[in-house]
Protein backbone atom coordinates (compact mmCIF):
# COMPACT_ATOMS: atom_id res chain seq x y z
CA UNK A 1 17.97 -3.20 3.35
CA UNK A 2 16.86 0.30 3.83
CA UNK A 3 14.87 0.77 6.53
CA UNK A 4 12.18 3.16 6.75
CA UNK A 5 12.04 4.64 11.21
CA UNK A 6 8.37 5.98 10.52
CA UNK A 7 5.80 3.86 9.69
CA UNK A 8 4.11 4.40 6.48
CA UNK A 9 0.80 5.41 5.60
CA UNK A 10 -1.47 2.54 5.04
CA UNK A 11 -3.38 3.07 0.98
CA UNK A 12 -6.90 3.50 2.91
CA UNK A 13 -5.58 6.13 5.14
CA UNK A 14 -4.76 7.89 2.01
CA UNK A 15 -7.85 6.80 0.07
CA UNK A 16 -10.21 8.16 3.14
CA UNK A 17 -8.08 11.70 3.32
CA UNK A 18 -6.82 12.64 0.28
CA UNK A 19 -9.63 11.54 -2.35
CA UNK A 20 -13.03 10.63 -0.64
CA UNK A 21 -13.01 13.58 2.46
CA UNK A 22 -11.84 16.37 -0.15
CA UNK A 23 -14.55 15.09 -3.21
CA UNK A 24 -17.21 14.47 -0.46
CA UNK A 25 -17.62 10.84 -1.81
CA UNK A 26 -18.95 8.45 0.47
CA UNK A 27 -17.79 4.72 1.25
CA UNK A 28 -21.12 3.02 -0.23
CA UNK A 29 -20.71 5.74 -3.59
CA UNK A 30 -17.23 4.94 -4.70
CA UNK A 31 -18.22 1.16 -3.77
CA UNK A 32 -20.80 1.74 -6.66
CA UNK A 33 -18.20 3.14 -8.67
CA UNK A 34 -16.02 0.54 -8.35
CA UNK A 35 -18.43 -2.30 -9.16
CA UNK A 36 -17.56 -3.69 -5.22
CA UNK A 37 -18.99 -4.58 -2.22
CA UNK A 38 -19.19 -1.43 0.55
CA UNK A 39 -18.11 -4.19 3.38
CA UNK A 40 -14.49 -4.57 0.96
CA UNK A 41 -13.71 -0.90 0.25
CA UNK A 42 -14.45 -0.39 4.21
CA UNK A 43 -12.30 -2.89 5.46
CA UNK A 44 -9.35 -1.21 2.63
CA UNK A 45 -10.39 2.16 4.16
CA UNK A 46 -10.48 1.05 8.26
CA UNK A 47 -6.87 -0.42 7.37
CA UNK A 48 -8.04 -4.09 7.87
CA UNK A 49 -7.71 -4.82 4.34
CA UNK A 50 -4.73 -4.59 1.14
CA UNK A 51 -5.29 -3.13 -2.11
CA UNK A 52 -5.33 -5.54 -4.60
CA UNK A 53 -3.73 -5.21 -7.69
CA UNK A 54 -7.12 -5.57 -9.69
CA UNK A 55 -8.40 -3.15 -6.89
CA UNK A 56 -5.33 -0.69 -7.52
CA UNK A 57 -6.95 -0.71 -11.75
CA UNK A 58 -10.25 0.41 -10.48
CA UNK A 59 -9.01 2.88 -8.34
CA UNK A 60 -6.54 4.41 -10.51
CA UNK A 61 -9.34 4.33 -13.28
CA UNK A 62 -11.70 6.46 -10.70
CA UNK A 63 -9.19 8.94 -9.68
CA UNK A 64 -7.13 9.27 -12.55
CA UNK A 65 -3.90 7.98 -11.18
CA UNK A 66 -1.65 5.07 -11.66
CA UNK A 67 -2.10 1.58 -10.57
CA UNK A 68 1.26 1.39 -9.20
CA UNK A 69 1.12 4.15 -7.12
CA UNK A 70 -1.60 2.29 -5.22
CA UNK A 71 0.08 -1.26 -5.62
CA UNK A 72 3.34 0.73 -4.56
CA UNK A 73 1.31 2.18 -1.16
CA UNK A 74 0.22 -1.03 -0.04
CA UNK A 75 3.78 -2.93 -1.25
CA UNK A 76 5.46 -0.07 1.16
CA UNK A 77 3.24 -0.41 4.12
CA UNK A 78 3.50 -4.31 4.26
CA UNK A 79 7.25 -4.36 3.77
CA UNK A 80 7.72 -2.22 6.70
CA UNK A 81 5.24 -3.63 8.89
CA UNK A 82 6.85 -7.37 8.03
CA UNK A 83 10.23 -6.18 8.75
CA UNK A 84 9.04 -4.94 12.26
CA UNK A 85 6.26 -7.39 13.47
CA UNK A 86 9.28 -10.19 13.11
CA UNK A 87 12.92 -10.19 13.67
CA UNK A 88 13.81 -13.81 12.51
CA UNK A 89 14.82 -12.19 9.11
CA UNK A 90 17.70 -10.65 10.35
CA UNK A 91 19.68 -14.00 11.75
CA UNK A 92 20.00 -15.13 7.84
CA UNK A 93 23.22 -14.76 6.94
CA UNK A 94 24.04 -13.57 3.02
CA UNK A 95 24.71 -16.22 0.61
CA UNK A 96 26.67 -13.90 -1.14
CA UNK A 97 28.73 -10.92 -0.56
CA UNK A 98 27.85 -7.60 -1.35
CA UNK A 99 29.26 -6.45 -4.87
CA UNK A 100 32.10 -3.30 -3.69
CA UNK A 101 32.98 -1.06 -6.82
CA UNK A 102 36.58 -0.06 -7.55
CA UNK A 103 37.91 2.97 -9.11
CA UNK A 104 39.23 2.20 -12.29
């Protein structure tokens, strides 16, 4: 596995700074928008909450982008923050042994 040092961004963080702050859209507008409660998209944006994939359609639908690149955000941050909030994981031993290429 691949590990990632730095942690990354949670999808709210990203939400809050790179879409709502720069349009000036508030929490309880895009909540409107979204046809959800305001108490949901703040607990998303106060990092207390995942994006959903039916969440990631609405918000790619409001800011024109693609569902997986909110699905992929959230996918990101909870790998990383499984790997490090428990170390169990890394006393399994492979079933299998890793596939090695030869020249031919």
């Amino acid at each position: 596995m691949k590990t990632m040092k730095r942690r990354p961004t949670h999808p709210g963080q990203i939400l809050k700074e790179d879409y709502l702050e720069p349009l000036g859209i508030t929490i309880t507008e895009l909540s409107k928008v979204l046809g959800t409660s305001r108490k949901t998209l703040s607990k998303i944006i106060n990092e207390r909450a995942s994006v959903t994939p039916e969440m990631s359609l609405k918000l790619s639908r409001a800011f024109d982008t693609s569902p997986e690149f909110w699905v992929n955000l959230q996918r990101n941050y909870d790998l990383w923050m499984a790997a490090h909030k428990s170390k169990e994981w890394k006393a399994i031993s492979p079933l299998v042994e890793p596939l090695t290429y030869q020249n031919a």
